[in-house]
N, C-alpha and C. Protein backbone atom coordinates (compact mmCIF):
# COMPACT_ATOMS: atom_id res chain seq x y z
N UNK A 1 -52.69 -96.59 -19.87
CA UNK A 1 -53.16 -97.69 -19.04
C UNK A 1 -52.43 -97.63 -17.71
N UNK A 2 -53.17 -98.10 -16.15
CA UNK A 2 -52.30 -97.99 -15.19
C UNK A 2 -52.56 -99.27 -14.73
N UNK A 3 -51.36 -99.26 -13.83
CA UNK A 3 -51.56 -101.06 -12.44
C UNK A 3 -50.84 -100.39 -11.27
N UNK A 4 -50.99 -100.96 -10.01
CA UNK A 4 -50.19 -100.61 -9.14
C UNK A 4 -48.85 -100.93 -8.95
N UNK A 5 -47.98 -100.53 -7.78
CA UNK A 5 -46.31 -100.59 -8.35
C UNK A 5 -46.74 -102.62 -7.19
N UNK A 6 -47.02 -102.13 -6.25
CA UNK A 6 -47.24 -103.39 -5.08
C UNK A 6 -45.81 -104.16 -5.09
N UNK A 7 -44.45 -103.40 -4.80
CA UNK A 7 -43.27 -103.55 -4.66
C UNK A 7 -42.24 -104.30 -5.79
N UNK A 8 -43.33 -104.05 -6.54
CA UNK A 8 -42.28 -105.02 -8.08
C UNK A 8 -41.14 -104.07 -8.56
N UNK A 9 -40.32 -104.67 -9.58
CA UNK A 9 -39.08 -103.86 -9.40
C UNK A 9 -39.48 -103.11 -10.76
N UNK A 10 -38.76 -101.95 -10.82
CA UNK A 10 -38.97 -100.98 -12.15
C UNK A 10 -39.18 -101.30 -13.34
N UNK A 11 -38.21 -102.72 -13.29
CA UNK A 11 -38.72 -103.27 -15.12
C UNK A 11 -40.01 -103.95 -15.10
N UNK A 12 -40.53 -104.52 -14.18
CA UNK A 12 -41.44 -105.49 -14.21
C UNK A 12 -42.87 -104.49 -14.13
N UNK A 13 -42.26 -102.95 -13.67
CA UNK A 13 -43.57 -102.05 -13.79
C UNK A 13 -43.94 -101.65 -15.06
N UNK A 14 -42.62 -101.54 -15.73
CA UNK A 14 -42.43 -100.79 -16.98
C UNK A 14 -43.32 -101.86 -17.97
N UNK A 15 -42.80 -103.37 -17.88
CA UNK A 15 -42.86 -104.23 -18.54
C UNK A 15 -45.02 -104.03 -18.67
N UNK A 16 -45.32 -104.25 -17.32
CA UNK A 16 -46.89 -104.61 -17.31
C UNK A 16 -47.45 -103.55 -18.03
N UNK A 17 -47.03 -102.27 -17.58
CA UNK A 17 -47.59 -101.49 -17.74
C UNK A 17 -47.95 -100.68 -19.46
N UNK A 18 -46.67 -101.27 -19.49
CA UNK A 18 -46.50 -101.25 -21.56
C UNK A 18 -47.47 -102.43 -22.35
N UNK A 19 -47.57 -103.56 -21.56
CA UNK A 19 -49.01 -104.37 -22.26
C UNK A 19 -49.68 -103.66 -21.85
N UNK A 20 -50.12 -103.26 -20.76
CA UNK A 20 -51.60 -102.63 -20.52
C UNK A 20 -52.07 -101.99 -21.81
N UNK A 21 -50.59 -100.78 -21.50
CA UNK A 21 -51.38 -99.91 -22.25
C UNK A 21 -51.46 -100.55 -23.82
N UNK A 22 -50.72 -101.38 -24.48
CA UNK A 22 -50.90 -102.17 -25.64
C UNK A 22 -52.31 -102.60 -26.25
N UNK A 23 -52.41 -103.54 -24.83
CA UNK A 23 -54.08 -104.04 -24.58
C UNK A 23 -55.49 -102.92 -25.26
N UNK A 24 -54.89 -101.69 -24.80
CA UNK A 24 -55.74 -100.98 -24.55
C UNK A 24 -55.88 -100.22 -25.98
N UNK A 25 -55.15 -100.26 -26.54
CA UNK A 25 -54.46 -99.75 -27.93
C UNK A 25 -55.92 -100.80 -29.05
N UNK A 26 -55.34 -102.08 -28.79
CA UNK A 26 -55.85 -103.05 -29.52
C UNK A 26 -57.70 -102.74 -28.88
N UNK A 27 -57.97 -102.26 -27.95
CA UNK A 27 -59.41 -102.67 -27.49
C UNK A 27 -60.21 -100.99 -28.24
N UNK A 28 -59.36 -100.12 -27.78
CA UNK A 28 -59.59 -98.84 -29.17
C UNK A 28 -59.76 -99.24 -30.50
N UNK A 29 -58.83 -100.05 -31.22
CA UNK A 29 -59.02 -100.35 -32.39
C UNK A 29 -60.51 -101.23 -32.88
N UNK A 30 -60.77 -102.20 -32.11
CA UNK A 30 -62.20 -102.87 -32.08
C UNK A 30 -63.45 -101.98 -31.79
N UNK A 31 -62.80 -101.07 -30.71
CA UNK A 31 -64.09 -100.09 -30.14
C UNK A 31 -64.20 -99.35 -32.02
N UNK A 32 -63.32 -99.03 -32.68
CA UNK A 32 -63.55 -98.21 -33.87
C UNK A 32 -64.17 -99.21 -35.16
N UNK A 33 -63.68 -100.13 -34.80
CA UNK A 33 -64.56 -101.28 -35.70
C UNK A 33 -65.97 -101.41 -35.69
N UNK A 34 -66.35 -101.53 -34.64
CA UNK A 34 -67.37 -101.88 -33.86
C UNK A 34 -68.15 -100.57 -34.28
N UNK A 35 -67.90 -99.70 -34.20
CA UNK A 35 -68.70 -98.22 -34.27
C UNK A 35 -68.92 -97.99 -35.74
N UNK A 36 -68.14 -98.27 -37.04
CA UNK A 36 -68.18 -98.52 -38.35
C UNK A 36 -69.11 -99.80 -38.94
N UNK A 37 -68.67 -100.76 -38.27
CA UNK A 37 -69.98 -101.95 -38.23
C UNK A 37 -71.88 -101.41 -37.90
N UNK A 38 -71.70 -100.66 -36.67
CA UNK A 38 -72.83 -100.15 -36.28
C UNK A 38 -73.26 -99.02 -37.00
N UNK A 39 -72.22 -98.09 -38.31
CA UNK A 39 -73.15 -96.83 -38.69
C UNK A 39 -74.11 -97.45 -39.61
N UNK A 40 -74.77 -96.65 -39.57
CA UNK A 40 -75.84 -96.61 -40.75
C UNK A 40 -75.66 -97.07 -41.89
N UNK A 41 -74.69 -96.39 -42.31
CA UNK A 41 -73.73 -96.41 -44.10
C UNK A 41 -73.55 -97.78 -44.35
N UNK A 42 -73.21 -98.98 -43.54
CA UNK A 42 -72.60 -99.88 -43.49
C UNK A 42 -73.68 -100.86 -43.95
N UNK A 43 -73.22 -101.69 -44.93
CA UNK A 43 -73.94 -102.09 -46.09
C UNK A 43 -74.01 -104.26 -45.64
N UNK A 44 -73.04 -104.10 -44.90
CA UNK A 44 -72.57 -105.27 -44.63
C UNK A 44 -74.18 -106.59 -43.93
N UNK A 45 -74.23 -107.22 -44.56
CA UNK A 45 -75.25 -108.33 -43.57
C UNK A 45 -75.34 -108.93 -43.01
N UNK A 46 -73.93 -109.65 -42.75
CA UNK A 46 -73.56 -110.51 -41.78
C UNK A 46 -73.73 -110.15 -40.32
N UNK A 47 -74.21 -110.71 -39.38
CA UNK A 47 -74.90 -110.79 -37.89
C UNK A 47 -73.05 -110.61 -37.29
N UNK A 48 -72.77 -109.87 -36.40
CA UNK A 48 -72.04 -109.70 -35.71
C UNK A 48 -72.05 -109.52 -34.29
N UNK A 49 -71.72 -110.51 -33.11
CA UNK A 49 -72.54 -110.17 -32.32
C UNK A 49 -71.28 -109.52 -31.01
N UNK A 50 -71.73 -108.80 -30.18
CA UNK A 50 -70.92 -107.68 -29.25
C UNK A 50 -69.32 -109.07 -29.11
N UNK A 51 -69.99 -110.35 -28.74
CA UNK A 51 -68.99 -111.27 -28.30
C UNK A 51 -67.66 -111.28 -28.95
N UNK A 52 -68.12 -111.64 -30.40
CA UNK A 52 -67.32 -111.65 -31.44
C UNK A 52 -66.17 -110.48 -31.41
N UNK A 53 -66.73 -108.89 -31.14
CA UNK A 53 -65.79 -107.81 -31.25
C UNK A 53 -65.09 -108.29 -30.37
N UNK A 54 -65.21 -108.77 -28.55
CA UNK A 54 -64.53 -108.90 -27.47
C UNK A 54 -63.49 -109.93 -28.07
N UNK A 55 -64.11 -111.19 -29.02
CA UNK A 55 -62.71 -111.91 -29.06
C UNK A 55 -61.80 -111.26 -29.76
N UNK A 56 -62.12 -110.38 -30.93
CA UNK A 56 -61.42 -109.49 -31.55
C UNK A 56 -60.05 -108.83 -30.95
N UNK A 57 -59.83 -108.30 -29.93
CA UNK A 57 -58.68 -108.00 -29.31
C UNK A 57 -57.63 -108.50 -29.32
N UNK A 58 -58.04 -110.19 -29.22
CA UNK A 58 -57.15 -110.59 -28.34
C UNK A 58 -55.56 -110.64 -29.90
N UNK A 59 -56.62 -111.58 -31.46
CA UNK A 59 -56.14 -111.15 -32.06
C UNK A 59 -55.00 -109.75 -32.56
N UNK A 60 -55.94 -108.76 -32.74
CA UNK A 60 -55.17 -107.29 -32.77
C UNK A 60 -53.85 -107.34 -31.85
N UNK A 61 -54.07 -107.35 -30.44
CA UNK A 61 -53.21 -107.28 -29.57
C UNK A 61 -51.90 -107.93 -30.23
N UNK A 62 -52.29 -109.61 -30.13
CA UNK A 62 -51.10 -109.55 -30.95
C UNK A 62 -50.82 -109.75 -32.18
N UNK A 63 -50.63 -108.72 -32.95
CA UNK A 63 -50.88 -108.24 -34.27
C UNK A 63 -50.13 -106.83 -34.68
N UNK A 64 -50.22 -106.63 -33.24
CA UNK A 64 -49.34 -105.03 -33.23
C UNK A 64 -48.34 -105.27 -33.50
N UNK A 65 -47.44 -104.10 -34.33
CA UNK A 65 -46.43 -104.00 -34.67
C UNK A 65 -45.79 -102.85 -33.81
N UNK A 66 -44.64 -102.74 -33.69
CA UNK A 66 -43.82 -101.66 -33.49
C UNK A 66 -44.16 -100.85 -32.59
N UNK A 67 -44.39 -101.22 -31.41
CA UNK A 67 -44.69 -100.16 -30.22
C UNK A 67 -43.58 -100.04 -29.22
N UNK A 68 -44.07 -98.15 -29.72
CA UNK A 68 -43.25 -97.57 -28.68
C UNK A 68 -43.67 -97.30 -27.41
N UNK A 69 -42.99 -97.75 -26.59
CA UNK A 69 -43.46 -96.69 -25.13
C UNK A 69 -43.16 -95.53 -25.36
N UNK A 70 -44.08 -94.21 -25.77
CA UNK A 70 -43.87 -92.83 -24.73
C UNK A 70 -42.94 -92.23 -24.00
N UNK A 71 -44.18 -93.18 -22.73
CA UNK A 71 -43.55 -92.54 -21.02
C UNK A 71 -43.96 -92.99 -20.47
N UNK A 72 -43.78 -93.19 -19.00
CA UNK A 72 -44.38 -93.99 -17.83
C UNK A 72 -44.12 -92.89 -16.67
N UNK A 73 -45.25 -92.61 -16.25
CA UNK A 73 -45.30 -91.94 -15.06
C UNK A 73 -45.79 -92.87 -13.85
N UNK A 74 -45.32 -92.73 -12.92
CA UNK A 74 -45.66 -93.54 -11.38
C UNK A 74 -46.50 -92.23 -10.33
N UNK A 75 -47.49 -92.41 -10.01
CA UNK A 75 -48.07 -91.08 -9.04
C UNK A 75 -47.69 -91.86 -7.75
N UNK A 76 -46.77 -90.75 -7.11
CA UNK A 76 -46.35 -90.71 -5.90
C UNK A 76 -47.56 -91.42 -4.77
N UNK A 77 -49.05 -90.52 -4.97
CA UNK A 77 -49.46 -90.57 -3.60
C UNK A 77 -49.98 -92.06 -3.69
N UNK A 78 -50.46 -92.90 -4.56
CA UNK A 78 -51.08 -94.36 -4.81
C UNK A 78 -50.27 -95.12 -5.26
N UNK A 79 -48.74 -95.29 -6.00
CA UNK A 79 -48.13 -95.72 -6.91
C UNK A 79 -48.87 -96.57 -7.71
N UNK A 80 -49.71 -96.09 -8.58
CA UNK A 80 -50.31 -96.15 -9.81
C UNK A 80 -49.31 -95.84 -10.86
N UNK A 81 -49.32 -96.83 -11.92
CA UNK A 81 -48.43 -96.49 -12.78
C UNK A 81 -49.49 -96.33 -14.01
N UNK A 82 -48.69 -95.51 -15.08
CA UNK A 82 -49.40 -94.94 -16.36
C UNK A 82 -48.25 -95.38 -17.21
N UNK A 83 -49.01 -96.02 -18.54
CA UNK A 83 -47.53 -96.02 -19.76
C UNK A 83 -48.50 -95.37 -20.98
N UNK A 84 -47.72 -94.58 -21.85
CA UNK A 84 -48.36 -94.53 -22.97
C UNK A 84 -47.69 -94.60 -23.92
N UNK A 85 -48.31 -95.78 -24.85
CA UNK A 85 -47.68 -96.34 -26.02
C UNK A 85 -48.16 -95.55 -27.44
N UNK A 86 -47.56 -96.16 -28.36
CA UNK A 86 -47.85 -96.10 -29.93
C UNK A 86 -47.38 -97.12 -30.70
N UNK A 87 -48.61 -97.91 -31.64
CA UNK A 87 -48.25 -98.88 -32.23
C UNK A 87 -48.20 -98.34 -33.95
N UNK A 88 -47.57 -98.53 -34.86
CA UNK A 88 -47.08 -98.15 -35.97
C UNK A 88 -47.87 -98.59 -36.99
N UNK A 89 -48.64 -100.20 -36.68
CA UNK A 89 -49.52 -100.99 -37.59
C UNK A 89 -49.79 -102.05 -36.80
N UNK A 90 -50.85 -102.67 -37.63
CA UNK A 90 -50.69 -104.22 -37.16
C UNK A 90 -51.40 -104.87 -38.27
């Protein structure tokens, strides 16, 4: 996940940038829900509608357990920052 640096200090880049990518962790996990809900195989009847997955996140998100940051790279020419995490469970 990236944000810009826009003069904040190193922790506060590190800090955003580690939810981002968190966020983004948890919105993968729904995107894989969501795609298992939608196969074929899936036996289930209950009406699920796109909305429902979106509130889904917010849950997951925080739900995560144990994330590590990676790494955080900053690109010089935009200061765009990148973190990439790993969450253990949730």
């Amino acid at each position: 996940s990236s944000h810009i640096v826009d003069g904040k200090t190193t922790e506060e880049i590190e800090k955003i940038a580690t939810k981002r990518a968190t966020i983004r962790v948890a919105q993968n996990i729904v995107h894989k829900l969501k795609e298992a809900y939608l196969s074929k195989s899936n036996r289930i009847k209950q009406k699920i509608t796109n909305e429902m997955f979106i509130q889904m996140t917010q849950p997951i998100y925080d739900s995560l357990m144990n994330v590590d940051r990676l790494g955080i790279y900053i690109n010089p020419n935009n200061e765009e920052v990148f973190a990439l995490v790993r969450a253990r469970g949730f």
